[in-house]
N, C-alpha and C. Protein backbone atom coordinates (compact mmCIF):
# COMPACT_ATOMS: atom_id res chain seq x y z
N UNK A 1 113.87 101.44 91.34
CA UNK A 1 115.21 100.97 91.13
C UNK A 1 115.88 100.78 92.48
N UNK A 2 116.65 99.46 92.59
CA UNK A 2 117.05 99.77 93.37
C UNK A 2 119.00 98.74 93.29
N UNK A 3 119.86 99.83 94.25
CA UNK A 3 121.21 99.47 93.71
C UNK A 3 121.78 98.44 94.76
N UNK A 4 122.41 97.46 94.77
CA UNK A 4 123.39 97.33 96.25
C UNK A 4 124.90 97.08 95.89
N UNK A 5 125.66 97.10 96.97
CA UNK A 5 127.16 96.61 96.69
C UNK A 5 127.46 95.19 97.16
N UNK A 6 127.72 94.78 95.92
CA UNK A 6 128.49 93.09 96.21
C UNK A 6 129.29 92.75 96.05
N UNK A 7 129.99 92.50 97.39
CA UNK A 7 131.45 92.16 97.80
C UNK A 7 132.09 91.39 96.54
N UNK A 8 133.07 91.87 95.96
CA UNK A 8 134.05 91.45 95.13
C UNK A 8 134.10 89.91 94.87
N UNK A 9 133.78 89.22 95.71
CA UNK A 9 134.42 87.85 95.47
C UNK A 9 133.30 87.15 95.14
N UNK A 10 131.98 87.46 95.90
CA UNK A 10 130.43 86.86 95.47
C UNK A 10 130.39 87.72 94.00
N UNK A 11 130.47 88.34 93.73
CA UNK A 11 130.71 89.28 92.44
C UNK A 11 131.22 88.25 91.37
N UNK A 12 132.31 87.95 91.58
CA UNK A 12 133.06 87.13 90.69
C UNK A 12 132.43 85.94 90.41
N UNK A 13 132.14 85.33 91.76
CA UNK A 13 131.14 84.03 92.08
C UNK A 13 129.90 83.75 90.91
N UNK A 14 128.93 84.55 90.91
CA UNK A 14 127.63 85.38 90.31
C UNK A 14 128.65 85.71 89.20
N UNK A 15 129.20 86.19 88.72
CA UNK A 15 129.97 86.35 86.99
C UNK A 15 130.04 84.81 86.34
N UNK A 16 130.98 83.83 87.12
CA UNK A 16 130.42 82.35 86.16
C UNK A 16 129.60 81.93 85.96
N UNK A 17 128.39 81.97 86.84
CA UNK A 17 127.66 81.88 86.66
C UNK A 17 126.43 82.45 85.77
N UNK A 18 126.95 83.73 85.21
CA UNK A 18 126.07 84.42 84.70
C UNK A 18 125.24 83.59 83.54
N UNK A 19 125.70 82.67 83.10
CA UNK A 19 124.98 82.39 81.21
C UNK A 19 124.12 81.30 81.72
N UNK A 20 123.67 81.43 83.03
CA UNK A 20 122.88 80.07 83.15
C UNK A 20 121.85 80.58 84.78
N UNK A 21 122.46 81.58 85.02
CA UNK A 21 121.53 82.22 86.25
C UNK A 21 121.22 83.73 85.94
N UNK A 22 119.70 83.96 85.89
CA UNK A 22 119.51 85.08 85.47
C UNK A 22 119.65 86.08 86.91
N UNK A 23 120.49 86.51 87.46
CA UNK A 23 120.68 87.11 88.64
C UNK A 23 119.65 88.24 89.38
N UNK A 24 119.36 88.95 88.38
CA UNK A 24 117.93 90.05 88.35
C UNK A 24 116.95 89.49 89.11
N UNK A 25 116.70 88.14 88.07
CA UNK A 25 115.76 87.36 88.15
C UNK A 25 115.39 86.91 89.03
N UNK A 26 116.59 86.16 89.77
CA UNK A 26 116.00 85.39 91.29
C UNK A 26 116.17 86.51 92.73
N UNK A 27 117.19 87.36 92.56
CA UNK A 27 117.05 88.93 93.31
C UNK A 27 115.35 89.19 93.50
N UNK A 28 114.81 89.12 92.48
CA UNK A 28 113.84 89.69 92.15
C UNK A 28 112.51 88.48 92.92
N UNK A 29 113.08 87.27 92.57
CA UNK A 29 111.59 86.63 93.22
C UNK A 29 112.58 85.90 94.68
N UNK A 30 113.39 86.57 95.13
CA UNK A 30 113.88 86.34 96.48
C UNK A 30 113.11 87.50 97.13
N UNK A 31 113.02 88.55 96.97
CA UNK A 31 112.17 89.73 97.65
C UNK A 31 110.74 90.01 97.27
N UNK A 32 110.06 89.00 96.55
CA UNK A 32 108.78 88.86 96.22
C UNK A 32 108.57 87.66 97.13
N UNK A 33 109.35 86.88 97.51
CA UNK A 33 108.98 85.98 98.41
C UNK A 33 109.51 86.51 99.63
N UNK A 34 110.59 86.95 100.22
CA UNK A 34 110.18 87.74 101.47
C UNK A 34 109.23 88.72 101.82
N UNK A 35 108.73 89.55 100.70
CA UNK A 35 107.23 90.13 101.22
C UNK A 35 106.25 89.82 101.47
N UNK A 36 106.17 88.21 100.87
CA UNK A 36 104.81 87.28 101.18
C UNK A 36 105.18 87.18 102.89
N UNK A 37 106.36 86.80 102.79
CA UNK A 37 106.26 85.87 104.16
C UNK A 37 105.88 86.97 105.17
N UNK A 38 106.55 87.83 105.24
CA UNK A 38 106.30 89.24 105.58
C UNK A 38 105.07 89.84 106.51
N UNK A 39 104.33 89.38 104.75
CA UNK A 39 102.54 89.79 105.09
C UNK A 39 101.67 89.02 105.41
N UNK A 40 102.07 87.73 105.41
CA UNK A 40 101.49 86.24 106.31
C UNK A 40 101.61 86.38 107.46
N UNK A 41 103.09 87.12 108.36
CA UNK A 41 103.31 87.24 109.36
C UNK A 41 102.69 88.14 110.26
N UNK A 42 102.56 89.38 109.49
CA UNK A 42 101.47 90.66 109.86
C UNK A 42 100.04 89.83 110.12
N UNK A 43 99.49 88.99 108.74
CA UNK A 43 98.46 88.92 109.11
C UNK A 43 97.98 88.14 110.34
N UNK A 44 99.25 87.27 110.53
CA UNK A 44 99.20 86.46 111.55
C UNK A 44 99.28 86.74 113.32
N UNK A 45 99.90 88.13 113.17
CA UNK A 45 100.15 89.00 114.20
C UNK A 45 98.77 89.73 114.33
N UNK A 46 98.13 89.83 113.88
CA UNK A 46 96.85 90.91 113.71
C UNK A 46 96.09 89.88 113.86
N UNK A 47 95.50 88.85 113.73
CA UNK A 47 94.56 87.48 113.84
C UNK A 47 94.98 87.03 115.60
N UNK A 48 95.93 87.14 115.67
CA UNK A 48 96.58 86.69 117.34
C UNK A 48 95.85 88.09 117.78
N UNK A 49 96.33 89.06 117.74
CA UNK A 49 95.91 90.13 118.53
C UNK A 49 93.97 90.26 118.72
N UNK A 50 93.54 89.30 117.93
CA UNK A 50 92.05 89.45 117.54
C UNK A 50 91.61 88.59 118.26
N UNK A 51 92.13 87.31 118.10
CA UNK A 51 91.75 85.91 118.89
C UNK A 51 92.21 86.61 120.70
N UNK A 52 93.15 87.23 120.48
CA UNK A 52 93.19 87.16 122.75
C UNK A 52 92.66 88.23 123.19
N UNK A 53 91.76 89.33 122.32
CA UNK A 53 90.89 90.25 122.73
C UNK A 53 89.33 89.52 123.02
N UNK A 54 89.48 88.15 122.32
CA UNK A 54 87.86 88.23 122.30
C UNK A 54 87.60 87.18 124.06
N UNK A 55 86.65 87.01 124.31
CA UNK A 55 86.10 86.49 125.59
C UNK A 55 86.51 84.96 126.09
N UNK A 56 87.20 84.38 126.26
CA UNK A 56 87.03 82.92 126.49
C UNK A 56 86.22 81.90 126.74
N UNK A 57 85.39 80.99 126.38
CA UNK A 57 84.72 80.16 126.51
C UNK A 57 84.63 79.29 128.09
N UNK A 58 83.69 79.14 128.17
CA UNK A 58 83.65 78.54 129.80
C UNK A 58 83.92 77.00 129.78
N UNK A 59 84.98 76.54 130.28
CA UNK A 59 85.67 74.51 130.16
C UNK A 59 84.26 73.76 130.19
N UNK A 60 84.25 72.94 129.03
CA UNK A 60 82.83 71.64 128.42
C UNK A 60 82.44 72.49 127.64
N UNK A 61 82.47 73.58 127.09
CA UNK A 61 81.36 74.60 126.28
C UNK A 61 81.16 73.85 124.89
N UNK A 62 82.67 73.45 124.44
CA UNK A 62 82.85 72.67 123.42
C UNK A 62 82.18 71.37 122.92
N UNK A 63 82.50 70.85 124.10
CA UNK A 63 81.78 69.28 124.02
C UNK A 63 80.05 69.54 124.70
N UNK A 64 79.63 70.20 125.30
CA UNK A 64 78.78 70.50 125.58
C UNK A 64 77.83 70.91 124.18
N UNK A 65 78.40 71.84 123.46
CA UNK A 65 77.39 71.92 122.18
C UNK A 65 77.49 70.85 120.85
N UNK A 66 79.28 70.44 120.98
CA UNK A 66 78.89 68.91 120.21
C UNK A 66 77.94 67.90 120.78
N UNK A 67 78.04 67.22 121.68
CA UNK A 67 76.83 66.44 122.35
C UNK A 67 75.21 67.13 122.15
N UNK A 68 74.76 68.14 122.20
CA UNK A 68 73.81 68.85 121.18
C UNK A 68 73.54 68.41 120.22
N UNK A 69 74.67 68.81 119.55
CA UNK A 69 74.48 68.74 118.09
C UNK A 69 74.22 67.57 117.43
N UNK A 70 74.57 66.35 118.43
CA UNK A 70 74.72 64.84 117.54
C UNK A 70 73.60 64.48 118.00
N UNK A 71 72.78 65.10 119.06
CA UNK A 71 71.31 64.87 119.58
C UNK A 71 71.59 64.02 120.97
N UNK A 72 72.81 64.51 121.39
CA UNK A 72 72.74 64.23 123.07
C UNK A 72 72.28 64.99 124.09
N UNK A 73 72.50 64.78 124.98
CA UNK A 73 72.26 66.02 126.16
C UNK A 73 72.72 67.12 126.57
């Protein structure tokens, strides 16, 4: 459970609205969608931290093993 306080006037705001906005409702998938973004961001922070630990490649390495691969030199 959880409670908050809303300023009087958004209060009132959110009251006309009530018979046509389920308020719970989008509360509810407003903080189901900030936890995604959240944990995209973590994962994205943890994938960075992974990618600049590992070794760097030596400049042509790239094109050097495509040209290989297509049966060049």
């Amino acid at each position: 459970m959880l409670c908050i306080c809303i300023p009087t006037e958004l209060r009132k705001s959110m009251e006309r609205y009530s018979e046509v906005v389920d308020w719970r409702e989008e509360v509810l998938k407003f903080i189901e969608e900030k936890i995604k973004i959240l944990e995209k961001k973590s994962v994205l922070k943890e994938v960075d931290k992974v990618l600049s630990e590992l070794p760097s490649t030596p400049r042509g390495f790239a094109s050097k093993c495509l040209g290989e691969d297509r049966g060049g030199s």
